[in-house]
N, C-alpha and C. Protein backbone atom coordinates (compact mmCIF):
# COMPACT_ATOMS: atom_id res chain seq x y z
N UNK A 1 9.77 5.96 -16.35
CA UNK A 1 10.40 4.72 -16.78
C UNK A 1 11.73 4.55 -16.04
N UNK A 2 12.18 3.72 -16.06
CA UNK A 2 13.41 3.07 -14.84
C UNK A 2 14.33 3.63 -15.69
N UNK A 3 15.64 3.53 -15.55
CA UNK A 3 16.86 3.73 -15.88
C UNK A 3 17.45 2.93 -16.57
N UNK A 4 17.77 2.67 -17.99
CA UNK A 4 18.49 1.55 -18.49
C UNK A 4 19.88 1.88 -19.14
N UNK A 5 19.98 0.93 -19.55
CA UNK A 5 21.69 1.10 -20.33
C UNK A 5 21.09 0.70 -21.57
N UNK A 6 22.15 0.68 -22.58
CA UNK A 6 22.27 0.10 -23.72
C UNK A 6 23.27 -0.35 -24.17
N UNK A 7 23.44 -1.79 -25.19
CA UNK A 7 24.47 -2.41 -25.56
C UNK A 7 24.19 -2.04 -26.87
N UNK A 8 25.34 -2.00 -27.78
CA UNK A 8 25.54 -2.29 -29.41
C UNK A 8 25.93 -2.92 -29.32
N UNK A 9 25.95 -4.09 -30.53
CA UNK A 9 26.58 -5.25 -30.77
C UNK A 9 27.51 -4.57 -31.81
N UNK A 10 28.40 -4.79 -31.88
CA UNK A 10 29.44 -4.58 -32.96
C UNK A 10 30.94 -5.52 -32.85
N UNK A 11 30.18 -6.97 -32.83
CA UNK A 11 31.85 -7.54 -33.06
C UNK A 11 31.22 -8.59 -34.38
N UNK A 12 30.85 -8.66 -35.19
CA UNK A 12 29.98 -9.33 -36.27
C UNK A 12 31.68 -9.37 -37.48
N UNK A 13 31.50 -10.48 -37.86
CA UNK A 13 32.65 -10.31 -38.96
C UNK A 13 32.38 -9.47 -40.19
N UNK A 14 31.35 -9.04 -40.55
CA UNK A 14 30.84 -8.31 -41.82
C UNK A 14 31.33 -8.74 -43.27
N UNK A 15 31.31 -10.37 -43.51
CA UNK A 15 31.60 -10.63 -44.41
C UNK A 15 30.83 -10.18 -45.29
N UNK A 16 29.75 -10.39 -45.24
CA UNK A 16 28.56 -10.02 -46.07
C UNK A 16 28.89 -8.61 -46.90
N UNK A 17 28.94 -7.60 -45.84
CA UNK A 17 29.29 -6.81 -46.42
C UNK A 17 30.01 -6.26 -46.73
N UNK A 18 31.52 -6.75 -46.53
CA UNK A 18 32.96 -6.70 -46.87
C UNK A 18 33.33 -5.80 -46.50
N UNK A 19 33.28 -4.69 -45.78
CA UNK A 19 34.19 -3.74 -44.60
C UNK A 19 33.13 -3.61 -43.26
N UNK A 20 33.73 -3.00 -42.25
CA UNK A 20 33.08 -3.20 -40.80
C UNK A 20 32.01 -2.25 -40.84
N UNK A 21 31.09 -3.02 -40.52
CA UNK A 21 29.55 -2.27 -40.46
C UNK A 21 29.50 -1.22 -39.31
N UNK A 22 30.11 -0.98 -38.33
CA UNK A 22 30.64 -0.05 -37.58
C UNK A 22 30.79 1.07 -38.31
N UNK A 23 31.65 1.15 -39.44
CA UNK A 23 32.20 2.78 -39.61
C UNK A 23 31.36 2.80 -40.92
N UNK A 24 30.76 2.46 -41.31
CA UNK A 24 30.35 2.48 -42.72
C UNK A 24 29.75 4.22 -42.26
N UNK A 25 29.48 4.89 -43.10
CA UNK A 25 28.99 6.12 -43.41
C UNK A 25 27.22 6.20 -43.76
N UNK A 26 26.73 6.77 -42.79
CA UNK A 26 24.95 6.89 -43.33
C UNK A 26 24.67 8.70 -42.87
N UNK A 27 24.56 9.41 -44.08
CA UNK A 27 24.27 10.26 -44.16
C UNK A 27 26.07 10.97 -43.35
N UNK A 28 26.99 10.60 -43.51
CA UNK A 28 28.21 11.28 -42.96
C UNK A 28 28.74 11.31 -41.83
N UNK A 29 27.78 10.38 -41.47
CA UNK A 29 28.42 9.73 -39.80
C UNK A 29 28.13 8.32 -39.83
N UNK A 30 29.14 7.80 -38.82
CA UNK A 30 29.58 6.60 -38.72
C UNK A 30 28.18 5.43 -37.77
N UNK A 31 27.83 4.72 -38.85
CA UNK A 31 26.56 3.81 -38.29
C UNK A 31 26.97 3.66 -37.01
N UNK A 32 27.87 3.62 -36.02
CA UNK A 32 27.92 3.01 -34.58
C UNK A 32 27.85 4.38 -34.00
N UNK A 33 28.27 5.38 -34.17
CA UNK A 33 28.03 6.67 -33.79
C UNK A 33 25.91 7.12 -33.99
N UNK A 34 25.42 6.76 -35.25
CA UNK A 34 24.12 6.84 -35.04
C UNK A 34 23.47 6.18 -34.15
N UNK A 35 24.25 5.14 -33.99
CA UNK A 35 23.08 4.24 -33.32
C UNK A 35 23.55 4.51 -31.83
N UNK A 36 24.87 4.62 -31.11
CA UNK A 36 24.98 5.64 -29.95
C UNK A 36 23.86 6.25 -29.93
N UNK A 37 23.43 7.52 -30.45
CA UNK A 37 23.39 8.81 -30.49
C UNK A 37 21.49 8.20 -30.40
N UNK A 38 21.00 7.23 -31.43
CA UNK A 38 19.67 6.42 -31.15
C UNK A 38 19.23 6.36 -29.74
N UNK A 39 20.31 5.17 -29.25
CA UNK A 39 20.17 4.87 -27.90
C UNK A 39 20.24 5.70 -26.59
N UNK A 40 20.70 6.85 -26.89
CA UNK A 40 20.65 8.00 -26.15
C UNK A 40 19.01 9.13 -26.42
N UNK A 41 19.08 9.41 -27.38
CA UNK A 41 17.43 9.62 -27.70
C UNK A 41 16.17 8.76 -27.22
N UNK A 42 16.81 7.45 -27.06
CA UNK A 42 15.32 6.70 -26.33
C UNK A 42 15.53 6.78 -25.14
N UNK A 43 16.66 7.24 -24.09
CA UNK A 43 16.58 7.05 -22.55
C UNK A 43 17.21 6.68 -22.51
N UNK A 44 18.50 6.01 -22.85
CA UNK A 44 19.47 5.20 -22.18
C UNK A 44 20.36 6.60 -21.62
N UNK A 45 21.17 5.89 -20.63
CA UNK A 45 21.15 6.22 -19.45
C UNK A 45 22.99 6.40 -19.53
N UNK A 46 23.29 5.05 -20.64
CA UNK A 46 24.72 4.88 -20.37
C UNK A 46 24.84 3.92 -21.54
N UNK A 47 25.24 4.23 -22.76
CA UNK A 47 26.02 3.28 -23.80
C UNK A 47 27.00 2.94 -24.03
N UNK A 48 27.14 1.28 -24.52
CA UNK A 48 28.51 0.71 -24.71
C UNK A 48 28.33 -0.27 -25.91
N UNK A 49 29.68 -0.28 -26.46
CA UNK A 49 29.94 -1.33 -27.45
C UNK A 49 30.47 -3.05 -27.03
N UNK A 50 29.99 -3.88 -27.76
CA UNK A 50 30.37 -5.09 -27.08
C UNK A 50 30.58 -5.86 -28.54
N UNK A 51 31.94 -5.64 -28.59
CA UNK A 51 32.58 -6.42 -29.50
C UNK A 51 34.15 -6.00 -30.17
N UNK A 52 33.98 -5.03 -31.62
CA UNK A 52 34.78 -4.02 -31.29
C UNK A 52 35.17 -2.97 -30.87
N UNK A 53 36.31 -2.13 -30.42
CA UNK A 53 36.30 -0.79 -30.02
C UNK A 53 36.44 0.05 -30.83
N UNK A 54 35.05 1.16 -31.19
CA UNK A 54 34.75 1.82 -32.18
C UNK A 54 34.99 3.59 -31.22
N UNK A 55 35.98 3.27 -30.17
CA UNK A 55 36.19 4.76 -29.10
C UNK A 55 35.32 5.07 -28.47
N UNK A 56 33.97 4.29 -28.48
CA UNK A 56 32.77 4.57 -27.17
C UNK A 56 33.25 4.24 -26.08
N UNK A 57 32.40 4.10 -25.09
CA UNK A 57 32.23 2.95 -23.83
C UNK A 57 32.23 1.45 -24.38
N UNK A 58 33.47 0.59 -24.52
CA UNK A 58 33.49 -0.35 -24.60
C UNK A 58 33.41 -1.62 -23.33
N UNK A 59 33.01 -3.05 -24.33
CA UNK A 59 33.46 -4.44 -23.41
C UNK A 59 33.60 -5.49 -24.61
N UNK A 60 35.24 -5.75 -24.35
CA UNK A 60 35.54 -6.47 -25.23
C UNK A 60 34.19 -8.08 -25.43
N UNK A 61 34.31 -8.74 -26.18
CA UNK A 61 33.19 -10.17 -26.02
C UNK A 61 34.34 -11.16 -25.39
N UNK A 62 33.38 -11.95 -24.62
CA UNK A 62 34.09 -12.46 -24.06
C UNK A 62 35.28 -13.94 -24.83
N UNK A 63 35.10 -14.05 -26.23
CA UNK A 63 36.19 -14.76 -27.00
C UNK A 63 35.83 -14.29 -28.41
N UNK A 64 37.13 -14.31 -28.83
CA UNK A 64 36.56 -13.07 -30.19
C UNK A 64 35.98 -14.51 -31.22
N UNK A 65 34.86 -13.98 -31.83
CA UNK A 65 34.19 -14.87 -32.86
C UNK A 65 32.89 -15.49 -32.19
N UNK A 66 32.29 -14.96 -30.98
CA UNK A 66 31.80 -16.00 -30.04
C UNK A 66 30.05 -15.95 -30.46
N UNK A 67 29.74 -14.94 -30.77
CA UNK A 67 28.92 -14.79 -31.63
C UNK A 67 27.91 -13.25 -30.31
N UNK A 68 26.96 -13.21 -31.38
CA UNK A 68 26.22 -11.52 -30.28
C UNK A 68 25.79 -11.99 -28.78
N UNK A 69 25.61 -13.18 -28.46
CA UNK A 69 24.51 -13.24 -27.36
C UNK A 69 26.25 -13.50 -26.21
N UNK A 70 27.54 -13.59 -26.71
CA UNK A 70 28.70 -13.26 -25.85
C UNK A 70 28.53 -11.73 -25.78
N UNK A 71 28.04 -11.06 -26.49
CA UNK A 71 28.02 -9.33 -26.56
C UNK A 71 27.47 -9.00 -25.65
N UNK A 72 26.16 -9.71 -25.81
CA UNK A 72 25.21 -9.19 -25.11
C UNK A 72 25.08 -9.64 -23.45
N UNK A 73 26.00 -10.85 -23.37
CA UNK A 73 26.44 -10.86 -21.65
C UNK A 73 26.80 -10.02 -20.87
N UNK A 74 28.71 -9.91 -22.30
CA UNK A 74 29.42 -8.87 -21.77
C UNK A 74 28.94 -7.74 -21.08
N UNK A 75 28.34 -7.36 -22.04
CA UNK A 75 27.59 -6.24 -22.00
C UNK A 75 26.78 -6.05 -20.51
N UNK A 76 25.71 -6.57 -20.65
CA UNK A 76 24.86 -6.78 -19.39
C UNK A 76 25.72 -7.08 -17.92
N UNK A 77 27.01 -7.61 -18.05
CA UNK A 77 27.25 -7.48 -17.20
C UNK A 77 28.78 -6.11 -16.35
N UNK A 78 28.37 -5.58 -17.42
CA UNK A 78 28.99 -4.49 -17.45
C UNK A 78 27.93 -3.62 -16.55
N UNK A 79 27.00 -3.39 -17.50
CA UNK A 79 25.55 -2.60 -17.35
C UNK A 79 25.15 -3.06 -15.77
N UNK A 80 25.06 -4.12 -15.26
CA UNK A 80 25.08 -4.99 -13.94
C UNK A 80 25.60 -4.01 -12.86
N UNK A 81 26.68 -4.21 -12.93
CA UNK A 81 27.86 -3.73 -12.01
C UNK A 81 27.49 -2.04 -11.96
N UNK A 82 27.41 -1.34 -13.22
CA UNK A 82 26.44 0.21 -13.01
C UNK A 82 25.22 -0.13 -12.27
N UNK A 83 24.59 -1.08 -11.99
CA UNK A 83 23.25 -0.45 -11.25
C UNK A 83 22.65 -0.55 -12.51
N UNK A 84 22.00 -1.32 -13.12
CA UNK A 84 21.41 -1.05 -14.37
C UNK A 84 20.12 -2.65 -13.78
N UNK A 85 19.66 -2.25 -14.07
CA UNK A 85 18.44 -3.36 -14.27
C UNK A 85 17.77 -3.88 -15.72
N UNK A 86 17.90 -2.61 -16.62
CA UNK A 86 17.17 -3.48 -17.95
C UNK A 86 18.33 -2.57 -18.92
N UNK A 87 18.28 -3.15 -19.68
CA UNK A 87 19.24 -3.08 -21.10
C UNK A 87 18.50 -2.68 -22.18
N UNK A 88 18.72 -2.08 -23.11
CA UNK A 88 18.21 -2.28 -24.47
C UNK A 88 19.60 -2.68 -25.33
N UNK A 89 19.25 -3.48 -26.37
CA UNK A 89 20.23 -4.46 -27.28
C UNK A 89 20.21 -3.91 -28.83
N UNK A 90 21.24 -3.57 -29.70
CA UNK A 90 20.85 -2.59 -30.66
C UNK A 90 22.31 -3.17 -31.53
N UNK A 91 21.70 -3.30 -32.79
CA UNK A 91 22.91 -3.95 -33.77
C UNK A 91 23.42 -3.29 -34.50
N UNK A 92 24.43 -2.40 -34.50
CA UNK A 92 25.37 -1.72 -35.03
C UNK A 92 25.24 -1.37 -37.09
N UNK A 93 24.13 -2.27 -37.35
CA UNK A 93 23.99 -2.29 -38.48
C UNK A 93 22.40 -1.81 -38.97
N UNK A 94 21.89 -1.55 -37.96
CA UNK A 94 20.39 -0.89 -38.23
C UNK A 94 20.63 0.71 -37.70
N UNK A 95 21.39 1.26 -38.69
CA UNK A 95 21.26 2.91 -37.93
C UNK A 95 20.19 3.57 -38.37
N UNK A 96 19.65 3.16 -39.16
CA UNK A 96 17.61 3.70 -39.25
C UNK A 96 17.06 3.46 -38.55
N UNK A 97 16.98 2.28 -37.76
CA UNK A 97 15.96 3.08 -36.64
C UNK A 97 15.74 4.15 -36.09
N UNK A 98 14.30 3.82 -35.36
CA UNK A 98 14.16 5.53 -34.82
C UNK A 98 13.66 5.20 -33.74
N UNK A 99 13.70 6.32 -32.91
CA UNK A 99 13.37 5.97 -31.32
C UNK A 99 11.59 5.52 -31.36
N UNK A 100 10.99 6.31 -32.10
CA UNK A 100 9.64 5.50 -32.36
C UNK A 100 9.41 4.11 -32.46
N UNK A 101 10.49 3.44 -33.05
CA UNK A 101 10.44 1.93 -33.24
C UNK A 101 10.80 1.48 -32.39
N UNK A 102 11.38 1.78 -31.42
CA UNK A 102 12.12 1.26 -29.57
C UNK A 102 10.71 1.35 -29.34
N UNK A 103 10.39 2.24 -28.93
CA UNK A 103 9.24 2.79 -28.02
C UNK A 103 8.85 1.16 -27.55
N UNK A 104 7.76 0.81 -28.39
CA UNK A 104 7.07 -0.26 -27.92
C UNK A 104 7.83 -1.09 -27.09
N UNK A 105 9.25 -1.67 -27.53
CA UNK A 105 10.37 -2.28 -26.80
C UNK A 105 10.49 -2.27 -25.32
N UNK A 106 10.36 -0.81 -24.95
CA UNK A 106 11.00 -0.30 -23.91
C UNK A 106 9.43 0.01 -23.28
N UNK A 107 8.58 -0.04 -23.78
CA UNK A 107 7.36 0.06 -23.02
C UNK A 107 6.25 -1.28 -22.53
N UNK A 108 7.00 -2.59 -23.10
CA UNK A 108 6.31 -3.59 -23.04
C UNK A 108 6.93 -4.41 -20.98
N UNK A 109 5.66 -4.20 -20.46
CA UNK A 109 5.82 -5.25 -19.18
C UNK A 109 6.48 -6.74 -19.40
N UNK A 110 6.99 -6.80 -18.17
CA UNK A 110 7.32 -8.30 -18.42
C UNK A 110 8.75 -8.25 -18.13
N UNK A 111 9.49 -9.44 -18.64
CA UNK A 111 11.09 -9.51 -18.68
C UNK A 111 11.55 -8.16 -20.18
N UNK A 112 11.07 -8.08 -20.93
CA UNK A 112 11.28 -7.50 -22.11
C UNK A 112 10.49 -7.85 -23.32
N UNK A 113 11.16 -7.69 -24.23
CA UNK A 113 10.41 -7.68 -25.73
C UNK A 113 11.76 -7.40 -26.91
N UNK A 114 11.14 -8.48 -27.43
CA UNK A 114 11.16 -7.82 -29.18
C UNK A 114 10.28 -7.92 -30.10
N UNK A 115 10.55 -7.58 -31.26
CA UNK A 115 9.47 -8.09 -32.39
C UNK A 115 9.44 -9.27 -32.92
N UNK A 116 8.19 -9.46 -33.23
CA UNK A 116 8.27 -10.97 -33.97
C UNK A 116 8.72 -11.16 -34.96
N UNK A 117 9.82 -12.44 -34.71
CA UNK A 117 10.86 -12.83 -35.59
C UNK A 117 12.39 -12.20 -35.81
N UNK A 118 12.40 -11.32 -35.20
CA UNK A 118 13.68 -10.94 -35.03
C UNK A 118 14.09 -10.18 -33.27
N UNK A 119 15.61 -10.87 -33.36
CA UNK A 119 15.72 -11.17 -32.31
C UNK A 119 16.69 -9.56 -31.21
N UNK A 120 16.98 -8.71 -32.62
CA UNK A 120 17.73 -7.18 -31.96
C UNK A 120 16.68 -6.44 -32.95
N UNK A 121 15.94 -5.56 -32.49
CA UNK A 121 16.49 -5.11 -31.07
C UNK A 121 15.63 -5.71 -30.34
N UNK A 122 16.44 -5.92 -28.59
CA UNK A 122 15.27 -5.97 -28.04
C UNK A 122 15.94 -5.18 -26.26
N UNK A 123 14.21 -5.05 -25.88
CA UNK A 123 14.92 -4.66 -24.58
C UNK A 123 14.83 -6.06 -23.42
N UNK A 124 15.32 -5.53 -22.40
CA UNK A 124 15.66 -7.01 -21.57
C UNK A 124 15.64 -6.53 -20.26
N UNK A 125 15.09 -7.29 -19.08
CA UNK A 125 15.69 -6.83 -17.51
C UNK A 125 16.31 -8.00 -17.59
N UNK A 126 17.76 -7.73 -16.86
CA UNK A 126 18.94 -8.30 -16.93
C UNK A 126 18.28 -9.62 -15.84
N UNK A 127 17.44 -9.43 -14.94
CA UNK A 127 16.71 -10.62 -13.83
C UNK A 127 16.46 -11.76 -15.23
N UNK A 128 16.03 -11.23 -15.83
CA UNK A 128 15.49 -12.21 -16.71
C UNK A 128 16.38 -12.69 -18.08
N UNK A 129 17.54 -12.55 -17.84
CA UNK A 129 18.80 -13.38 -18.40
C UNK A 129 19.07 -14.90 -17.59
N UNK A 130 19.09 -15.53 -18.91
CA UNK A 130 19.05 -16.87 -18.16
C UNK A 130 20.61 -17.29 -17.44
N UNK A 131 20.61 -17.80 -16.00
CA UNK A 131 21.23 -18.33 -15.45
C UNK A 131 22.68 -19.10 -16.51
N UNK A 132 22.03 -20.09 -17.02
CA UNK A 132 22.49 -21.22 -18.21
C UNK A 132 22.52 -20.76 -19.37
N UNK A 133 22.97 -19.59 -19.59
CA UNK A 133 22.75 -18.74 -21.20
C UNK A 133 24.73 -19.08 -21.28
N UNK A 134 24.76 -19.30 -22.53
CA UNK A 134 26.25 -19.71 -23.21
C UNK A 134 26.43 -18.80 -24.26
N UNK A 135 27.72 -17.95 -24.36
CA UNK A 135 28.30 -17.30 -25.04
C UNK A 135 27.69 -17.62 -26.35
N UNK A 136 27.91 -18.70 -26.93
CA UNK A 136 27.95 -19.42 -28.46
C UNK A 136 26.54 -19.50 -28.67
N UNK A 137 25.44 -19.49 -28.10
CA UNK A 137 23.86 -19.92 -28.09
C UNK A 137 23.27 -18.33 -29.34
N UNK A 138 22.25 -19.18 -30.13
CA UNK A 138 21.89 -18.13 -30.95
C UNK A 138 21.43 -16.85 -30.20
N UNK A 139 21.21 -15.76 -30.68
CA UNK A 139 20.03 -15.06 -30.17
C UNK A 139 18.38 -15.16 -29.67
N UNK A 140 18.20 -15.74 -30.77
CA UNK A 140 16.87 -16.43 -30.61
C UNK A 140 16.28 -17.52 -29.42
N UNK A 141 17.56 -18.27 -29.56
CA UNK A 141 17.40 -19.03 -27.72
C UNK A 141 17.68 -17.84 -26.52
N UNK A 142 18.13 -16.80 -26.48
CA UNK A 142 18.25 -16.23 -25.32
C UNK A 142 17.00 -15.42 -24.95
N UNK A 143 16.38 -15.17 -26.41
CA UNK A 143 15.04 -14.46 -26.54
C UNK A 143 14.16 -15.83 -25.85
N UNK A 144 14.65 -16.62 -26.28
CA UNK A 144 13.26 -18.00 -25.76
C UNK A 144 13.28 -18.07 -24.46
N UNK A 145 14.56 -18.22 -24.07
CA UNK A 145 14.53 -18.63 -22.61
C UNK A 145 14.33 -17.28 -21.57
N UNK A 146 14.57 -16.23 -22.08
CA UNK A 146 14.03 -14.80 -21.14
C UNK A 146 13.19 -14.92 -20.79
N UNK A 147 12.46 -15.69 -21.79
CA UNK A 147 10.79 -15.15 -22.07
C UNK A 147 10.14 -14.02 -22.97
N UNK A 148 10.98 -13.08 -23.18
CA UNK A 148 10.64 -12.26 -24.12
C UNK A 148 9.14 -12.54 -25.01
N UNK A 149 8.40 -11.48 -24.64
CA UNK A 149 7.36 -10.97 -25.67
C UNK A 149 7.38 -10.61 -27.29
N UNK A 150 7.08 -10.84 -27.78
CA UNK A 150 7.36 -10.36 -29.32
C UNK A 150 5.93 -9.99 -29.93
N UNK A 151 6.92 -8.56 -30.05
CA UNK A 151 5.38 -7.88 -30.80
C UNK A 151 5.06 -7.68 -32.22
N UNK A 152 4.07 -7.39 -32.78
CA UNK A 152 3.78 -7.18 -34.19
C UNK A 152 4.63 -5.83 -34.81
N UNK A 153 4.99 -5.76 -36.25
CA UNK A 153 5.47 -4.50 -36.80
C UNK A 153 5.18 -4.80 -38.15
N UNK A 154 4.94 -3.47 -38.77
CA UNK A 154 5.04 -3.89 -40.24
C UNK A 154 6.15 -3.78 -40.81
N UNK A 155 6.10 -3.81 -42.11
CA UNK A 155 7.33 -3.99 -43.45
C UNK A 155 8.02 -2.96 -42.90
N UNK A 156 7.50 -1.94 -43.21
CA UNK A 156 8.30 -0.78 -43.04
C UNK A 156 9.46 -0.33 -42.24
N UNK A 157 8.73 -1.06 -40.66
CA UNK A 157 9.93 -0.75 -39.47
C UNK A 157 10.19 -2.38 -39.35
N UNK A 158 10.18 -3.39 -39.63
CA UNK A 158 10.55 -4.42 -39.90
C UNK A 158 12.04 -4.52 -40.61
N UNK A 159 12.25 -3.46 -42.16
CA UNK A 159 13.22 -3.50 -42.81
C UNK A 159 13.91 -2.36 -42.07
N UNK A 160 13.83 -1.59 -41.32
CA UNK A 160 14.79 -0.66 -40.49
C UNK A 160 15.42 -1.68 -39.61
N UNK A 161 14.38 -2.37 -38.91
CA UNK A 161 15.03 -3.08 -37.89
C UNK A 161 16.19 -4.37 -38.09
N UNK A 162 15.84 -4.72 -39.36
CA UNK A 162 16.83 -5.85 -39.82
C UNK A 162 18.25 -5.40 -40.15
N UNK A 163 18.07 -4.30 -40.74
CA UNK A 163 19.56 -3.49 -40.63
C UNK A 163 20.07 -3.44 -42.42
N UNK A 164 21.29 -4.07 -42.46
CA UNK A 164 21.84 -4.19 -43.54
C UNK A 164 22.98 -4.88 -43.20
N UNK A 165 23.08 -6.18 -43.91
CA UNK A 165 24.30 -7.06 -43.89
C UNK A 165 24.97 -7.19 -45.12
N UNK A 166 24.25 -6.86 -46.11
CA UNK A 166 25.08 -6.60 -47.49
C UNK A 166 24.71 -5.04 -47.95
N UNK A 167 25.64 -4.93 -48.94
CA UNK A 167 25.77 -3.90 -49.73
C UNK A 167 24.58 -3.11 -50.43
N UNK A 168 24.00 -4.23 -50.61
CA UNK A 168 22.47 -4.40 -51.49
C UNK A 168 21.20 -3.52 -50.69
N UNK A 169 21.15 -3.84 -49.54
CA UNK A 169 20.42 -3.97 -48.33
C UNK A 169 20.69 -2.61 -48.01
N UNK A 170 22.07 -2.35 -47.91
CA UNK A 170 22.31 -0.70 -47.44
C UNK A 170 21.70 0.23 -48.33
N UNK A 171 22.20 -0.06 -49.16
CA UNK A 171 21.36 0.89 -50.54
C UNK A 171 20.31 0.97 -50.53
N UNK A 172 19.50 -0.12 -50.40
CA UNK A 172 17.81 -0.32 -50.27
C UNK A 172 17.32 0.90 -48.63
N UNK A 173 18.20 0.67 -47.41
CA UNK A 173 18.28 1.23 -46.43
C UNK A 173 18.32 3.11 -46.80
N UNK A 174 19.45 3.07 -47.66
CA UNK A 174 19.87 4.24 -47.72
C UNK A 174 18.69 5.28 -48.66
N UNK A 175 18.05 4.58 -49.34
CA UNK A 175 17.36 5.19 -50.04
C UNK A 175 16.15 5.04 -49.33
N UNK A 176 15.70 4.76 -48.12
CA UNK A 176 14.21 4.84 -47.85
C UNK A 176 13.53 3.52 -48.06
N UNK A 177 13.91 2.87 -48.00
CA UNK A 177 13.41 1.39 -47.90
C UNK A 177 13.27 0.75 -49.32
């Protein structure tokens, strides 16, 4: 398999869940530290944060509030400039995943992939970032216009992959779904 990088998104305001989903604690380490430590278990090559600086490999976004798919420029074009050709994209708030649930991601031909209906994680060759992609544009349009594949998953790695944006959600997370 080629050589990729990986981005975390971590500049999200975390109202939802009222302190920064970055340091929150899962199992005694810091969710942006698991999900590092994720993205290094599937192959990445070289990880960074794109939003806040949580002491990794950072890139600030390019205007603070701008929303993930500014992250995920930054990012990529960070990853760019290394010699990187495809990315994987990973949200600071799903530290359950498991490299099993990438797999398919990172194994699907094409420009990339995610799953259907949700738009992180996904992987990406940076060729296939659109030209006309805008900081402020949802996720979901950057997934449209890639082209991105979207594959099937069930409940199970479905609710890993969504993460936790409230309190509620973590708990549900924390206990095994």
């Amino acid at each position: 398999m080629e050589a990729f990088g990986a981005i975390i998104l971590t500049g999200g305001g975390s109202r939802r869940m009222g302190a920064d989903k970055a340091v929150l604690e899962w199992n005694g380490r810091r969710a942006v530290d698991r999900v590092a430590d994720l993205a290094r278990a599937a192959g990445a090559a070289r990880v960074l944060t794109a939003g806040r600086d949580h002491g990794l490999e950072h890139v600030d976004d390019p205007e603070p509030g701008c929303g993930p798919v500014g992250g995920v420029l930054a990012g990529a074009r960070a990853l760019a400039t290394a010699g990187f050709s495809r990315v994987l994209v990973l949200a600071v708030d799903a530290p359950t995943v498991t490299v099993d649930d990438l797999a398919p991601l990172l194994a699907a031909a094409g420009p990339g992939a995610v799953y259907d209906g949700l738009p992180v994680p996904m992987a990406l060759r940076l060729d296939a970032l659109p030209a006309e992609a805008e900081i402020g544009w949802p996720l979901r349009r950057l997934v449209e216009r890639a082209g991105l594949a979207a594959l099937p998953c069930d409940e199970e790695v479905r609710a890993r992959l969504r993460g936790a944006n409230t309190p509620e959600e973590r708990a549900r997370l924390a206990d095994g779904g």
